[in-house]
N, C-alpha and C. Protein backbone atom coordinates (compact mmCIF):
# COMPACT_ATOMS: atom_id res chain seq x y z
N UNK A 1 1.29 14.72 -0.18
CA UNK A 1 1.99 13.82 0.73
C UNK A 1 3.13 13.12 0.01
N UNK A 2 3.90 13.12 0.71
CA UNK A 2 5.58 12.44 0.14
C UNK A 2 5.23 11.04 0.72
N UNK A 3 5.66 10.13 0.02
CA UNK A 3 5.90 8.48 0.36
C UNK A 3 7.38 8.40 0.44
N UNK A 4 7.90 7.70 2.07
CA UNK A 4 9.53 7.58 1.81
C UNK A 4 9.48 6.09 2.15
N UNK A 5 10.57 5.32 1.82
CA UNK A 5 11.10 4.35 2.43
C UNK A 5 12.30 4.17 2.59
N UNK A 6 13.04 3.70 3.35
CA UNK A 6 14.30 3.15 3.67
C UNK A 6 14.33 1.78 4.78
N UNK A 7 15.82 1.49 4.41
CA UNK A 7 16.26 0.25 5.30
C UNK A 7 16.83 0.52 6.31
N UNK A 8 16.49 -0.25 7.15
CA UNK A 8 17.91 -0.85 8.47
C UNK A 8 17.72 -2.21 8.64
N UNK A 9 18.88 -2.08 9.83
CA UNK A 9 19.36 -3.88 10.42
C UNK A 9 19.28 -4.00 11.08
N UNK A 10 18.81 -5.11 12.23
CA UNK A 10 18.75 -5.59 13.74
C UNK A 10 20.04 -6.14 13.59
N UNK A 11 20.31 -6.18 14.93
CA UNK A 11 21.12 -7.11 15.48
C UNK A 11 20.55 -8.59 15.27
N UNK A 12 22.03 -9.83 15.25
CA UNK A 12 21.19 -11.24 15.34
C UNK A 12 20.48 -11.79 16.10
N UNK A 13 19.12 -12.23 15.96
CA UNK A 13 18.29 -12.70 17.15
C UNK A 13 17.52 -11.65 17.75
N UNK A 14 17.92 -10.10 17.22
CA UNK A 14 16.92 -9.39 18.28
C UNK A 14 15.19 -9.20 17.81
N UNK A 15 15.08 -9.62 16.65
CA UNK A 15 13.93 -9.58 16.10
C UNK A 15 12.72 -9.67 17.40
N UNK A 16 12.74 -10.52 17.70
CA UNK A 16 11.34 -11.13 18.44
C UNK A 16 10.77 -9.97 19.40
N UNK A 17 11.92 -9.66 20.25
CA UNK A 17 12.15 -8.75 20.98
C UNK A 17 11.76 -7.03 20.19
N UNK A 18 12.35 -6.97 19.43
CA UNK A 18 12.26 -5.73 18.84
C UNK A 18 10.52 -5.54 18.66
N UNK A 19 10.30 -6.83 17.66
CA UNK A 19 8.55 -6.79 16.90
C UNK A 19 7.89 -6.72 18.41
N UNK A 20 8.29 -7.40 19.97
CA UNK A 20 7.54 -7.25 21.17
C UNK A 20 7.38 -5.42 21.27
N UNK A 21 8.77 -5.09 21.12
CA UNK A 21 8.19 -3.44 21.64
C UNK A 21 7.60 -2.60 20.58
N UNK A 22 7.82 -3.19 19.68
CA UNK A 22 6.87 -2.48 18.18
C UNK A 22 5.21 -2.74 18.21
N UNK A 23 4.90 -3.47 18.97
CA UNK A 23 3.66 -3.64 19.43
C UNK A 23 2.85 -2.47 20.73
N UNK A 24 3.95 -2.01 21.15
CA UNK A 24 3.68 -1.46 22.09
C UNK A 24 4.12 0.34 22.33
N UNK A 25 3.78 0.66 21.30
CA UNK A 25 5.22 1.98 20.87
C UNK A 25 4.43 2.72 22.02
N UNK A 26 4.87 3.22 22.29
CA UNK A 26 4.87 4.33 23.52
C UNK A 26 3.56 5.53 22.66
N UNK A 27 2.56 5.89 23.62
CA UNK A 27 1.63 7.04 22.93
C UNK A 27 2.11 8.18 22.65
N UNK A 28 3.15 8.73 23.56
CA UNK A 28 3.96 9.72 23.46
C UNK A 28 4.80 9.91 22.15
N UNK A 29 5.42 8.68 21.55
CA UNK A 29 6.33 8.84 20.42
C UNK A 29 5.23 8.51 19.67
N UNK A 30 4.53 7.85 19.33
CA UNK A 30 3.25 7.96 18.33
C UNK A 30 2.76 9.39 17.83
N UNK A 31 2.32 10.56 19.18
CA UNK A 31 1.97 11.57 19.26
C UNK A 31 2.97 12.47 18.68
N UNK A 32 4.22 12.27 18.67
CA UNK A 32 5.72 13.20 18.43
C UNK A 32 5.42 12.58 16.40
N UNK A 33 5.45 11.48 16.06
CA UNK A 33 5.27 11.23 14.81
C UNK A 33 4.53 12.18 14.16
N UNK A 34 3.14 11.25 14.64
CA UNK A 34 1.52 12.25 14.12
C UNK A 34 1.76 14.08 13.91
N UNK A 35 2.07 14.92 15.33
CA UNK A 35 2.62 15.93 14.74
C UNK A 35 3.78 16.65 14.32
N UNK A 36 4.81 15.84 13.78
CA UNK A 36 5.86 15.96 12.85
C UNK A 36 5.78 16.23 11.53
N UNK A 37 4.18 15.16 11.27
CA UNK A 37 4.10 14.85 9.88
C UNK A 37 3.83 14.12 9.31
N UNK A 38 3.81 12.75 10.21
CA UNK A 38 4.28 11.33 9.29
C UNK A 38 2.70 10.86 9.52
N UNK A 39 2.53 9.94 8.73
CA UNK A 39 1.06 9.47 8.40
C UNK A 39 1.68 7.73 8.22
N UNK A 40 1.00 7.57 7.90
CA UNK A 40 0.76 5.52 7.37
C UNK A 40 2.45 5.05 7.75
N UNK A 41 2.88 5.20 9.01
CA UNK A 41 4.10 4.82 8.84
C UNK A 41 3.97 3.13 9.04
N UNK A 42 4.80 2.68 8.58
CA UNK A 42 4.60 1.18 8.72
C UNK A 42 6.52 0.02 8.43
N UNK A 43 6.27 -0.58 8.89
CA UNK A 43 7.67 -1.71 9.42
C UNK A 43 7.36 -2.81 8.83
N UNK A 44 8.50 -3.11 7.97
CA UNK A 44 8.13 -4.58 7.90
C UNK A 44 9.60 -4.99 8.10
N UNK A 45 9.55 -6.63 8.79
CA UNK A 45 10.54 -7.29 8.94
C UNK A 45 10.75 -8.82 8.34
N UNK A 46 11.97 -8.81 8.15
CA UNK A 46 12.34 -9.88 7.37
C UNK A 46 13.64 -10.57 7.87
N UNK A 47 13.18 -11.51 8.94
CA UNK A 47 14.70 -11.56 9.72
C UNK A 47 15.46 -10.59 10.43
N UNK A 48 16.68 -9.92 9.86
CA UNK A 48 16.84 -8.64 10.61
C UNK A 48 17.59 -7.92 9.65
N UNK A 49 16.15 -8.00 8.47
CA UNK A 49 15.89 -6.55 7.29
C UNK A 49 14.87 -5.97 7.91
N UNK A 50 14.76 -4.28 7.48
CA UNK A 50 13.71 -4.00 7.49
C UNK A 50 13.12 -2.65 6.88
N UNK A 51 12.05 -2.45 6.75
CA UNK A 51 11.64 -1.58 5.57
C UNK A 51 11.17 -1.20 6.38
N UNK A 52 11.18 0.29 6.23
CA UNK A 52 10.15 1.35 6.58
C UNK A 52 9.81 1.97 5.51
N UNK A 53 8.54 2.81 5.84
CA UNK A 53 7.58 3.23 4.70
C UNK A 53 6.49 3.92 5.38
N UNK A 54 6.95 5.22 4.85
CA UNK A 54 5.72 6.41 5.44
C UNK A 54 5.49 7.53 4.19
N UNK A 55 4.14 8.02 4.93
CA UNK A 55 3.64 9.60 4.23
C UNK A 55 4.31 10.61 5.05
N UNK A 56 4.26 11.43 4.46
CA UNK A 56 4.75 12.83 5.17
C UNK A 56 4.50 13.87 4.44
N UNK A 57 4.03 14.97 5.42
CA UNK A 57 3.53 16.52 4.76
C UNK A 57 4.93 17.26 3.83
N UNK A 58 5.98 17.22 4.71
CA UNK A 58 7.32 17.53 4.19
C UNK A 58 8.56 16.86 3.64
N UNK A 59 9.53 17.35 3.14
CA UNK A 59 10.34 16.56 3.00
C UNK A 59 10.90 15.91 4.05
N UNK A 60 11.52 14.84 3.82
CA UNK A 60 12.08 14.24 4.86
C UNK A 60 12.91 14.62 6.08
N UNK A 61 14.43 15.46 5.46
CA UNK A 61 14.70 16.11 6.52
C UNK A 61 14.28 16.98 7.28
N UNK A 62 13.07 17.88 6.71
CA UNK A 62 12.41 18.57 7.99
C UNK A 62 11.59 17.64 8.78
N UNK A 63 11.00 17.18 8.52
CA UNK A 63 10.37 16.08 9.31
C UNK A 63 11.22 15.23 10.41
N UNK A 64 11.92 14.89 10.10
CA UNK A 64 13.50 14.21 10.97
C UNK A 64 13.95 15.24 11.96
N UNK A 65 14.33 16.34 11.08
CA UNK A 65 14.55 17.47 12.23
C UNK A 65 13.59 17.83 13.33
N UNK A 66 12.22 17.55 13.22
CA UNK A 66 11.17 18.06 14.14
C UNK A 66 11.41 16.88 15.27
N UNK A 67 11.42 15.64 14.95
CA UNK A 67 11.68 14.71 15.70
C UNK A 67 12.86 14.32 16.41
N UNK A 68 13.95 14.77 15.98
CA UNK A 68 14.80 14.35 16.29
C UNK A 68 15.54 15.82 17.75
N UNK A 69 14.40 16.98 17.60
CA UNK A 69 14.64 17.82 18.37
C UNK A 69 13.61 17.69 19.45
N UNK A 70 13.16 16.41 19.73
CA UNK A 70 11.86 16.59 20.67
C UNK A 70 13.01 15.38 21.81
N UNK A 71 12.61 15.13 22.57
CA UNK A 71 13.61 14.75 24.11
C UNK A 71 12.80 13.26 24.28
N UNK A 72 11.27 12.94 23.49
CA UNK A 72 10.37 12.18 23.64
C UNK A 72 11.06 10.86 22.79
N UNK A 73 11.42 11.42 21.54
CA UNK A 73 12.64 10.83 20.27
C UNK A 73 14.03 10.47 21.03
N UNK A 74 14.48 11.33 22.12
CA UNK A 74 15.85 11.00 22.48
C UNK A 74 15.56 9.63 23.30
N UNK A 75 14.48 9.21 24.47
CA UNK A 75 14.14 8.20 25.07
C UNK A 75 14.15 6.86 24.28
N UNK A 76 13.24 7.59 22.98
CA UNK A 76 12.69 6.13 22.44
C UNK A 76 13.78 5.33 21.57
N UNK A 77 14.61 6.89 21.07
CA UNK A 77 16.23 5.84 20.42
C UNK A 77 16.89 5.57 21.33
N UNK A 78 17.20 5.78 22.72
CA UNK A 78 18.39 4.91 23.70
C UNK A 78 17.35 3.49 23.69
N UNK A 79 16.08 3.86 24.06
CA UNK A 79 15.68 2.47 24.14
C UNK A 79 15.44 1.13 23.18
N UNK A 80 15.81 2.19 21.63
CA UNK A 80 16.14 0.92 20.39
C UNK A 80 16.94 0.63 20.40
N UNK A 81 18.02 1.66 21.16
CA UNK A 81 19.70 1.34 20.11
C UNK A 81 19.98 -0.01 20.16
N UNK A 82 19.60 -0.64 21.06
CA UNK A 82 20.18 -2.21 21.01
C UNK A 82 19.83 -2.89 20.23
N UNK A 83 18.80 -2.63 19.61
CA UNK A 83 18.80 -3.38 18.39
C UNK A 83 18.95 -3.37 16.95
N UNK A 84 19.98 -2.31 16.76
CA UNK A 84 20.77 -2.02 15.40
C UNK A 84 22.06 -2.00 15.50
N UNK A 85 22.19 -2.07 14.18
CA UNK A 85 23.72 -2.45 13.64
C UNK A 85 23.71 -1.11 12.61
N UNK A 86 24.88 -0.72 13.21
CA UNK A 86 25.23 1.08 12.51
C UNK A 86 25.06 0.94 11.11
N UNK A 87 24.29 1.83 10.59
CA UNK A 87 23.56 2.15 9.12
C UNK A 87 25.01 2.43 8.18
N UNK A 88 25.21 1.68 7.09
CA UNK A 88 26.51 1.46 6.46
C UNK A 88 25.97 1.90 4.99
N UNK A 89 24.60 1.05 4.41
CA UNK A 89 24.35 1.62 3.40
C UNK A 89 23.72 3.09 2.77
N UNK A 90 24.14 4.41 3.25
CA UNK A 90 23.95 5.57 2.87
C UNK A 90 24.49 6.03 2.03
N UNK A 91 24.25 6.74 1.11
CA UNK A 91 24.97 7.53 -0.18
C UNK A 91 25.10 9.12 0.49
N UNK A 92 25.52 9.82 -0.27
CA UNK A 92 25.98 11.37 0.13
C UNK A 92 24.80 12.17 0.63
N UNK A 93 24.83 12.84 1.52
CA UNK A 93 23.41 13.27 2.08
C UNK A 93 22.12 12.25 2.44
N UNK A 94 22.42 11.26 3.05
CA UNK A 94 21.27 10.54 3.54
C UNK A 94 21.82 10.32 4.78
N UNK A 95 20.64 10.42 5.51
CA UNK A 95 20.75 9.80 7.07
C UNK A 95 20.39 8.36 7.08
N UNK A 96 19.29 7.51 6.01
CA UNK A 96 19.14 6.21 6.38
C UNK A 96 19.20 6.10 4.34
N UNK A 97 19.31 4.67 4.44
CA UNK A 97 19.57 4.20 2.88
C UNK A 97 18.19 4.40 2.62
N UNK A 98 17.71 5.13 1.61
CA UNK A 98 16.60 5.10 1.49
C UNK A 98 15.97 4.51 -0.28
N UNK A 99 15.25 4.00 -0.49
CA UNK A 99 14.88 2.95 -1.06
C UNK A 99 14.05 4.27 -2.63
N UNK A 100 14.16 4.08 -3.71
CA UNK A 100 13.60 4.11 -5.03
C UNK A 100 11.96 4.02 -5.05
N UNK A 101 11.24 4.92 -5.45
CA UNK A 101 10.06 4.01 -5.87
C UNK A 101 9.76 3.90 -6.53
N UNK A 102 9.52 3.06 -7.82
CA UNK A 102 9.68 2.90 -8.94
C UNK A 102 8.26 2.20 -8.92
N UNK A 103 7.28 2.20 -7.82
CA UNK A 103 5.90 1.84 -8.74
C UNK A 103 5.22 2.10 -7.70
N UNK A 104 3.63 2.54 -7.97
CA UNK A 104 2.81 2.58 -6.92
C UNK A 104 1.40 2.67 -7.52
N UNK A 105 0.67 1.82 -7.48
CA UNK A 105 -0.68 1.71 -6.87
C UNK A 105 -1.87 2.78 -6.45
N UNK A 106 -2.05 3.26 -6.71
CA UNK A 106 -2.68 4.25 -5.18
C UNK A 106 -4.43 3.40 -5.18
């Protein structure tokens, strides 16, 4: 299993709102995750930072690609988009800034 993380940004103030529908993720995009790949995915927020952090069977971009070709994924991003601010910190070949791991626990 691969461990990834990366960042994004809310918009100002949309937090509350956002963590409301993060409570409530749709079973359908849960189900599109689960068989993509992704395992222990998890959010944390910090104002309007935020970390993501998952397992996955594959590398990342295949995993992205499985999801991002399902129509279940196209719903659930029109229904985030409002609460991001276009991803600025990427380096060459990344779709989201994705974060180092430089220590782990298991």
């Amino acid at each position: 299993m691969r461990r990834i993380a990366f960042l994004l940004r809310l918009k100002p103030r949309t937090g509350p709102d956002y963590d409301r529908d993060h409570a409530a993720v749709w079973p359908e995009m849960l189900a599109l995750l689960k068989r993509a790949g992704i395992s222990e995915y998890s959010i944390f927020r910090r104002d309007e930072l935020l970390v993501l952090s998952m397992r996955m069977e594959d590398d990342f971009n295949t995993v992205w690609d499985r999801i991002e070709a399902d129509p279940v994924n196209a719903r659930w991003q029109q229904a985030m988009s409002a609460y991001f601010l276009p991803v600025q910190e990427t380096r060459d070949g990344e779709r989201f800034p994705f974060m180092q791991e430089v220590f782990y626990l298991p």
